[in-house]
PDB file of N, CA and C in Angstrom:
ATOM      1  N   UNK A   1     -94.932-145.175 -82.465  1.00  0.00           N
ATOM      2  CA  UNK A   1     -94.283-144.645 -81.285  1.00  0.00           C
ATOM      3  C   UNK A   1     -95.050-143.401 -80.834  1.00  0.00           C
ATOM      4  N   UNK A   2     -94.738-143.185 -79.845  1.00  0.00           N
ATOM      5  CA  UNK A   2     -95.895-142.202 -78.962  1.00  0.00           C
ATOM      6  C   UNK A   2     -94.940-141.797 -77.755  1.00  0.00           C
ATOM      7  N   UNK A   3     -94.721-140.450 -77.591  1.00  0.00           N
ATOM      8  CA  UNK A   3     -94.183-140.093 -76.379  1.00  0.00           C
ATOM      9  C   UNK A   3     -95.198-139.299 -75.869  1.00  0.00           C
ATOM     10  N   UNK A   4     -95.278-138.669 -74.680  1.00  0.00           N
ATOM     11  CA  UNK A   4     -96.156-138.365 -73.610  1.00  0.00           C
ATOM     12  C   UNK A   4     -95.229-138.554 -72.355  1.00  0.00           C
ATOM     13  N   UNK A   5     -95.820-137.216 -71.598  1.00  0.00           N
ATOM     14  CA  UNK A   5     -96.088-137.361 -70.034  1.00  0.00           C
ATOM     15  C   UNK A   5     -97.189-137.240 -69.365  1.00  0.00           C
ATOM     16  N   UNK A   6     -98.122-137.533 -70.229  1.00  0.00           N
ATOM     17  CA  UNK A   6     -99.735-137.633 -69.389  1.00  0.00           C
ATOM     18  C   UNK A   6    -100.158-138.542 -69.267  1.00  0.00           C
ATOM     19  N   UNK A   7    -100.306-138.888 -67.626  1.00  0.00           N
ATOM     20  CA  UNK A   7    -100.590-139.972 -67.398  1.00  0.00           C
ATOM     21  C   UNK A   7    -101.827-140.381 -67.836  1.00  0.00           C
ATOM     22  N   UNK A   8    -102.780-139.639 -68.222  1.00  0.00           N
ATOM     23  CA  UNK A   8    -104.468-139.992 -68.623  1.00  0.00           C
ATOM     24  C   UNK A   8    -104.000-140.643 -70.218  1.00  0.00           C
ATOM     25  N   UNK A   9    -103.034-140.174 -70.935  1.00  0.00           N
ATOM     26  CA  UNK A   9    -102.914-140.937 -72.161  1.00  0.00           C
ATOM     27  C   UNK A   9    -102.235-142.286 -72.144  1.00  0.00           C
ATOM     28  N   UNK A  10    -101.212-142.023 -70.467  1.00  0.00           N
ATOM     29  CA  UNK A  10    -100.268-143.785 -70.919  1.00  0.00           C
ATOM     30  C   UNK A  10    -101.564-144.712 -70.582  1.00  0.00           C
ATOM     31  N   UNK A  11    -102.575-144.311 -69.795  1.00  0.00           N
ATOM     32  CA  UNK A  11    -103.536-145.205 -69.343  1.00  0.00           C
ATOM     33  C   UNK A  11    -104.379-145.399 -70.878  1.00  0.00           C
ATOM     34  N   UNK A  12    -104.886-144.564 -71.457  1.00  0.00           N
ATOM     35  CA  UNK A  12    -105.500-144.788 -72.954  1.00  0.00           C
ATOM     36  C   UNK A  12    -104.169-145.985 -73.714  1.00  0.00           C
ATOM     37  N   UNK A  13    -103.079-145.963 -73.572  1.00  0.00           N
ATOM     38  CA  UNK A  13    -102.159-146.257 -74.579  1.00  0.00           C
ATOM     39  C   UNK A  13    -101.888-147.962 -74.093  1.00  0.00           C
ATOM     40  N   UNK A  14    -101.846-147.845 -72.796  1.00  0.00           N
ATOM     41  CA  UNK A  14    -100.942-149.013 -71.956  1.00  0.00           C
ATOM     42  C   UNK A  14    -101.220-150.593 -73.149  1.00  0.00           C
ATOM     43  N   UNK A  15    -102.714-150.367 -73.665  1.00  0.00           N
ATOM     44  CA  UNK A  15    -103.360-151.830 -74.222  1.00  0.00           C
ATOM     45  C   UNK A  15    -102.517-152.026 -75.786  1.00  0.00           C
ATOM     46  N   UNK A  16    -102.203-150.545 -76.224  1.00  0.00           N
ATOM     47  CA  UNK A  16    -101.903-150.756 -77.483  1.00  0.00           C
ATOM     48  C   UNK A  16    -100.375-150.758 -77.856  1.00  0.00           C
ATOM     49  N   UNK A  17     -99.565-149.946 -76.681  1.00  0.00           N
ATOM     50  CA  UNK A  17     -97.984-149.899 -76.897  1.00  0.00           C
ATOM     51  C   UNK A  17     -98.029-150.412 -75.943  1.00  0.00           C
ATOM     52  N   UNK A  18     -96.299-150.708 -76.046  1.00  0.00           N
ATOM     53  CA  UNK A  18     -95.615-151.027 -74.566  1.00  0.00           C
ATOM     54  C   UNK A  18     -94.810-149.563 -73.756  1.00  0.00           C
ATOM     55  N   UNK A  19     -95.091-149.600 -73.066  1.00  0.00           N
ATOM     56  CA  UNK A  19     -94.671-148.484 -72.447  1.00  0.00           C
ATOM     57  C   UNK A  19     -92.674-148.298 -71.819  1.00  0.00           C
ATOM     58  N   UNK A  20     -92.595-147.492 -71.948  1.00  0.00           N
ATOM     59  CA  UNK A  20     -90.941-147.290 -71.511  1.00  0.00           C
ATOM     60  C   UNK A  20     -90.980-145.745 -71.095  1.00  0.00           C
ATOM     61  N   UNK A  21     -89.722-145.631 -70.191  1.00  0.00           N
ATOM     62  CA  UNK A  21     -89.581-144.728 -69.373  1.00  0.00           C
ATOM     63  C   UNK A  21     -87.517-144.044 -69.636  1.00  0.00           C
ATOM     64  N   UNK A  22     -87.218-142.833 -69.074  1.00  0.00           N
ATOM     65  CA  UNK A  22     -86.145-143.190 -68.565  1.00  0.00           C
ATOM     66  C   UNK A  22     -86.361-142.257 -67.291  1.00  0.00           C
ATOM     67  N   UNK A  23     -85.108-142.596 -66.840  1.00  0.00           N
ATOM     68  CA  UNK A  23     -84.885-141.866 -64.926  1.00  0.00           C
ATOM     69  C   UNK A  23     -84.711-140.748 -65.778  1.00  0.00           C
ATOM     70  N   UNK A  24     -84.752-139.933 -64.676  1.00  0.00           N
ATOM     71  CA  UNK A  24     -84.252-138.437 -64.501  1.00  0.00           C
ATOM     72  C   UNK A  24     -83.323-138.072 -62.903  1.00  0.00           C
ATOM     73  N   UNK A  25     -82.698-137.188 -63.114  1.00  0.00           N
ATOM     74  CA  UNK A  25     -82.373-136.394 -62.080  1.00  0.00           C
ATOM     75  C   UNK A  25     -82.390-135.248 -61.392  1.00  0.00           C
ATOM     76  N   UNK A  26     -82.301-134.566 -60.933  1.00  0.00           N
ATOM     77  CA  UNK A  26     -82.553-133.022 -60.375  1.00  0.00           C
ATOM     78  C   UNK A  26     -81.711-132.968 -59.358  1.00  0.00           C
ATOM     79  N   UNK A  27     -80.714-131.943 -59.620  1.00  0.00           N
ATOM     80  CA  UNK A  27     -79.860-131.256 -58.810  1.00  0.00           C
ATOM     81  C   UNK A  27     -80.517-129.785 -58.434  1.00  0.00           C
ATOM     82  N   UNK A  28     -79.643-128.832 -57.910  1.00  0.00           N
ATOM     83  CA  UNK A  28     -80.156-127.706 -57.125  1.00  0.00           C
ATOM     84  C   UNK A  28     -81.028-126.753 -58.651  1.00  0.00           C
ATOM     85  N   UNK A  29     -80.256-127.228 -59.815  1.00  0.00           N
ATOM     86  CA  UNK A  29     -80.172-125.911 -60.672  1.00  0.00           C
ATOM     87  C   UNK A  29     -80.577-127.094 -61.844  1.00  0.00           C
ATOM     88  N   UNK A  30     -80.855-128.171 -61.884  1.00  0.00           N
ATOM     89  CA  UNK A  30     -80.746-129.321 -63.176  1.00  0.00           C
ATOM     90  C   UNK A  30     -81.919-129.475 -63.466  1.00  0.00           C
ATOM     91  N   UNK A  31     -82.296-130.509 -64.372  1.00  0.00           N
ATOM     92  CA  UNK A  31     -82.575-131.542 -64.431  1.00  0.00           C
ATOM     93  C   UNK A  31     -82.508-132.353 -66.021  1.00  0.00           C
ATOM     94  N   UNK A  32     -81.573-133.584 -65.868  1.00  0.00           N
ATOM     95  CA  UNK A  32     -81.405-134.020 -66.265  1.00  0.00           C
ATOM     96  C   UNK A  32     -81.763-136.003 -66.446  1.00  0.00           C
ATOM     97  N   UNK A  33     -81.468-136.096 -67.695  1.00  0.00           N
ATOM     98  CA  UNK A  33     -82.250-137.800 -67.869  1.00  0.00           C
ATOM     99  C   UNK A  33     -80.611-138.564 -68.114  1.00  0.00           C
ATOM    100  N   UNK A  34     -81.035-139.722 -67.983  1.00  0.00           N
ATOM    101  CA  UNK A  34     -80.148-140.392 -68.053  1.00  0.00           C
ATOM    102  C   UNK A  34     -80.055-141.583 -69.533  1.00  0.00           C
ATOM    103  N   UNK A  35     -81.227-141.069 -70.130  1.00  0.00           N
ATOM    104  CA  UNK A  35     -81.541-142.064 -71.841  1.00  0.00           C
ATOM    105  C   UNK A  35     -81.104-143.321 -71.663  1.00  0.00           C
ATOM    106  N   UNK A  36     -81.623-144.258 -70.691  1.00  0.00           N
ATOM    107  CA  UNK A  36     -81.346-145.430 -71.060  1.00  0.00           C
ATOM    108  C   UNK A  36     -83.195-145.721 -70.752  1.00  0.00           C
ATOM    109  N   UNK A  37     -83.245-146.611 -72.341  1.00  0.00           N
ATOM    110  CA  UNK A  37     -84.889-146.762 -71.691  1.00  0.00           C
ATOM    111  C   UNK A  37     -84.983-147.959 -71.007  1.00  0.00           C
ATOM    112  N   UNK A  38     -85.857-147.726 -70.075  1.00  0.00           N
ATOM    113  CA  UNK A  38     -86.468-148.437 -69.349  1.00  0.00           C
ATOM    114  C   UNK A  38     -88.179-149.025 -69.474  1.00  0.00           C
ATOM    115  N   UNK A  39     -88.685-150.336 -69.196  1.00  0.00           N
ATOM    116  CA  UNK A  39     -89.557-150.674 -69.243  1.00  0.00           C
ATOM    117  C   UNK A  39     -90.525-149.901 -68.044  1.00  0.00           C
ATOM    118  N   UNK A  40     -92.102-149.700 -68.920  1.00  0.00           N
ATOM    119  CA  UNK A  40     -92.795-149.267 -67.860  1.00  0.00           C
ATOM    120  C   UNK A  40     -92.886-147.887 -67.734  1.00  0.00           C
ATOM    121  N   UNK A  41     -94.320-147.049 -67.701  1.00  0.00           N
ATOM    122  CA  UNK A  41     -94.453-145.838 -67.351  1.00  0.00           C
ATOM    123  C   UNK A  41     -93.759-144.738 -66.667  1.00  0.00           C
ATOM    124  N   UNK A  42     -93.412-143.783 -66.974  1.00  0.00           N
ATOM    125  CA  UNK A  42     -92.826-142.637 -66.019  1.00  0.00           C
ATOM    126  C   UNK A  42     -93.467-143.092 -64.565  1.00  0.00           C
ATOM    127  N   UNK A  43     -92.924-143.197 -63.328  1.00  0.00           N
ATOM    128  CA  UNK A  43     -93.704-143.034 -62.003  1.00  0.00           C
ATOM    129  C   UNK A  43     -93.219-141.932 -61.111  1.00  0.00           C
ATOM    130  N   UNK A  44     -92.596-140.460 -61.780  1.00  0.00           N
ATOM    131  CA  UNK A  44     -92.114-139.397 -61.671  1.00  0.00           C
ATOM    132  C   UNK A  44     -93.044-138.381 -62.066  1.00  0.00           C
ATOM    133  N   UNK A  45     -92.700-136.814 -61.910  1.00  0.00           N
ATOM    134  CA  UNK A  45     -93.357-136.253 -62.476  1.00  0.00           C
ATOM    135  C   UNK A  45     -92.004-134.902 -62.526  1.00  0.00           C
ATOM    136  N   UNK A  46     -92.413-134.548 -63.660  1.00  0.00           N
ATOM    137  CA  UNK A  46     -91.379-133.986 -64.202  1.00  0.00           C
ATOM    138  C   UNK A  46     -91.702-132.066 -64.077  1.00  0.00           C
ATOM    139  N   UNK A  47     -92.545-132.202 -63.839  1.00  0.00           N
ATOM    140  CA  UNK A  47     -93.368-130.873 -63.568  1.00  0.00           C
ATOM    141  C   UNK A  47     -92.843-129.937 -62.479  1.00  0.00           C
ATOM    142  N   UNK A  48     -93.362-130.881 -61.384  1.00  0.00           N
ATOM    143  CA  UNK A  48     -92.978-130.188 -60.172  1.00  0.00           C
ATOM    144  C   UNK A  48     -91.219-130.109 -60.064  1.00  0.00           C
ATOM    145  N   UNK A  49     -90.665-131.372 -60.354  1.00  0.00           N
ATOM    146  CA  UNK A  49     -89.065-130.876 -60.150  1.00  0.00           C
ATOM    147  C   UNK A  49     -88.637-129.196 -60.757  1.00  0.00           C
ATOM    148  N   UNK A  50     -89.399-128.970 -61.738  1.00  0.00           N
ATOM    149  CA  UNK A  50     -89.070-127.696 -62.580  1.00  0.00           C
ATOM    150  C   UNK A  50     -89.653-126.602 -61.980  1.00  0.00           C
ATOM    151  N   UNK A  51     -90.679-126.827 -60.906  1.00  0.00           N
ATOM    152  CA  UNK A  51     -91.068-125.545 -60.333  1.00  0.00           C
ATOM    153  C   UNK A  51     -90.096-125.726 -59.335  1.00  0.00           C
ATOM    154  N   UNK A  52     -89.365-126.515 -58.764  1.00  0.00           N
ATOM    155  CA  UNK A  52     -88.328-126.436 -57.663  1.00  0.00           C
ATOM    156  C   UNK A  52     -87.048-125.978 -58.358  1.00  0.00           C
ATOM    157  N   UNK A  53     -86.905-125.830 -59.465  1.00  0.00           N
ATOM    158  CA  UNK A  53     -85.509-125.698 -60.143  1.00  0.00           C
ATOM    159  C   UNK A  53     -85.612-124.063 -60.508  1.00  0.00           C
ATOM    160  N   UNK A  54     -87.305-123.665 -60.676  1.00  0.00           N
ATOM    161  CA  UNK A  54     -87.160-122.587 -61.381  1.00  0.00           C
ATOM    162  C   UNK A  54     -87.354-121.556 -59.865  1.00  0.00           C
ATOM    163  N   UNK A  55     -87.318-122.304 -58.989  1.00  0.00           N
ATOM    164  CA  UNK A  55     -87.680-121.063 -57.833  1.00  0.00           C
ATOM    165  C   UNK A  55     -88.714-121.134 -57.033  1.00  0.00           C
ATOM    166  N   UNK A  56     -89.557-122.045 -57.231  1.00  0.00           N
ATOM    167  CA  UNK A  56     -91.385-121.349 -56.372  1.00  0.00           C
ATOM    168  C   UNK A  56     -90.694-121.644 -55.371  1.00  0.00           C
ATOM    169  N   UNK A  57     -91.830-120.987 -54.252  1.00  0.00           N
ATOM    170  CA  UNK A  57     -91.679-121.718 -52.941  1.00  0.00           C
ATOM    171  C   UNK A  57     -91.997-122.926 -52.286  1.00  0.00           C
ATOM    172  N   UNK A  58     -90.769-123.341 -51.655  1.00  0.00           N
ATOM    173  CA  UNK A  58     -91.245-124.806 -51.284  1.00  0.00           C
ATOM    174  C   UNK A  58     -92.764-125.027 -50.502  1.00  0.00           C
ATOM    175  N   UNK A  59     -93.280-124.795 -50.392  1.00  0.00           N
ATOM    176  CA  UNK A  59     -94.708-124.465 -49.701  1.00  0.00           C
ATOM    177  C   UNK A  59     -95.441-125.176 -51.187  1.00  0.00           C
ATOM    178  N   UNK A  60     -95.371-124.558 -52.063  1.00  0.00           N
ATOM    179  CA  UNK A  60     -95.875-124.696 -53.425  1.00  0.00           C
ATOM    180  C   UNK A  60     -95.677-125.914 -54.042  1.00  0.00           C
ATOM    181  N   UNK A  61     -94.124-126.341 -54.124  1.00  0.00           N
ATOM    182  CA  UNK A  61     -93.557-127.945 -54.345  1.00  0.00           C
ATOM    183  C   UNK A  61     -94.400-128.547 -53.227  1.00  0.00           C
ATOM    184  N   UNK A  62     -93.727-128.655 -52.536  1.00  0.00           N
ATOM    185  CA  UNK A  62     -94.190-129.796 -51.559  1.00  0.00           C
ATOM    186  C   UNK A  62     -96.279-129.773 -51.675  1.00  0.00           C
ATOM    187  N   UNK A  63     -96.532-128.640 -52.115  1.00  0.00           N
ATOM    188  CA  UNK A  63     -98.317-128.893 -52.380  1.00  0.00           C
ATOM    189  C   UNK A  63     -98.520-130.213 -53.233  1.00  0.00           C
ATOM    190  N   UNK A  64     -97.192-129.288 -54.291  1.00  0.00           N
ATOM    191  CA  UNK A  64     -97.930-130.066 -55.762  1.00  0.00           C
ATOM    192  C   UNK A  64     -97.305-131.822 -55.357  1.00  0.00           C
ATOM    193  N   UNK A  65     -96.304-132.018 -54.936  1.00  0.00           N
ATOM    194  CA  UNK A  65     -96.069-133.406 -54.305  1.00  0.00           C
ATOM    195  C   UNK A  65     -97.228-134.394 -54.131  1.00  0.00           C
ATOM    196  N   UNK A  66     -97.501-133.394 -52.721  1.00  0.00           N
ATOM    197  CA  UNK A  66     -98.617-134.231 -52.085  1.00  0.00           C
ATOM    198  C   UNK A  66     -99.931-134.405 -52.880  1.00  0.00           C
ATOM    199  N   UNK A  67    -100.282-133.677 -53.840  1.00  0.00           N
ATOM    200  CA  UNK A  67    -101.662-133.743 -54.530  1.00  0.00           C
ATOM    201  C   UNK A  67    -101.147-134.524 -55.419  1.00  0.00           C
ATOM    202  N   UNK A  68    -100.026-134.571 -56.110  1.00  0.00           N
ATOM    203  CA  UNK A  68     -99.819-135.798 -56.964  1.00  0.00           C
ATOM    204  C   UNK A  68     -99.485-137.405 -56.674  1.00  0.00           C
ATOM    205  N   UNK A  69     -98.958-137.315 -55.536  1.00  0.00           N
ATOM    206  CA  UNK A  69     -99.255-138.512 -54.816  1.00  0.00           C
ATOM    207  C   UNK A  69    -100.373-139.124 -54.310  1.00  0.00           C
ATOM    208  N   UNK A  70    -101.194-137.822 -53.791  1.00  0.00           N
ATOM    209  CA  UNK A  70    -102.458-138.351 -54.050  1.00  0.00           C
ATOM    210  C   UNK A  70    -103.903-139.032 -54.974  1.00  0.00           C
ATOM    211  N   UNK A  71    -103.146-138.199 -56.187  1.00  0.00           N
ATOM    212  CA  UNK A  71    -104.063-138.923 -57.244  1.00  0.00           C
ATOM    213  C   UNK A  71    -103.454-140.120 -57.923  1.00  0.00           C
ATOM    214  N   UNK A  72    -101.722-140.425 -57.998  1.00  0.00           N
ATOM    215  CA  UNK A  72    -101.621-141.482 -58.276  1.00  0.00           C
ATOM    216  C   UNK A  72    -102.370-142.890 -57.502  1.00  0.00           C
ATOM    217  N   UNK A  73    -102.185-142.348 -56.134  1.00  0.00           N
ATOM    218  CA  UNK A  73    -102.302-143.772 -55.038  1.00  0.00           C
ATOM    219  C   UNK A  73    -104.146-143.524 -55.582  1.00  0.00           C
TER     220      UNK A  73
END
């Protein structure tokens, strides 16, 4: 078993485990999971919700958004 949130390792891993996930949520002040696993890689990022929870400015979220959407796609 192997946990991780880096995506450069689920890509090293994908051939040798099976991968599982669970949701998360984020409220104004949260964030919370919901532990039911799910099949298949995180397609979240857990990072940026926490700079929105801990305060930055949205200027800053919404950066890190878009650059992470960009390197997934």
């Amino acid at each position: 078993m192997v946990s991780t949130h880096d995506v450069e390792l689920t890509e090293l891993l994908r051939e040798s485990y099976a991968l599982h996930h669970f949701q998360k949520s984020i409220t104004k002040h949260q964030l919370s999971f919901d532990y039911k696993l799910r099949p298949g890689p995180l397609t979240t990022r857990n990072a940026i919700g926490l700079l929105e929870i801990a305060g930055f400015p949205a200027k800053v979220v919404a950066e890190a958004n878009r650059l992470c959407k960009q390197w997934l796609d």
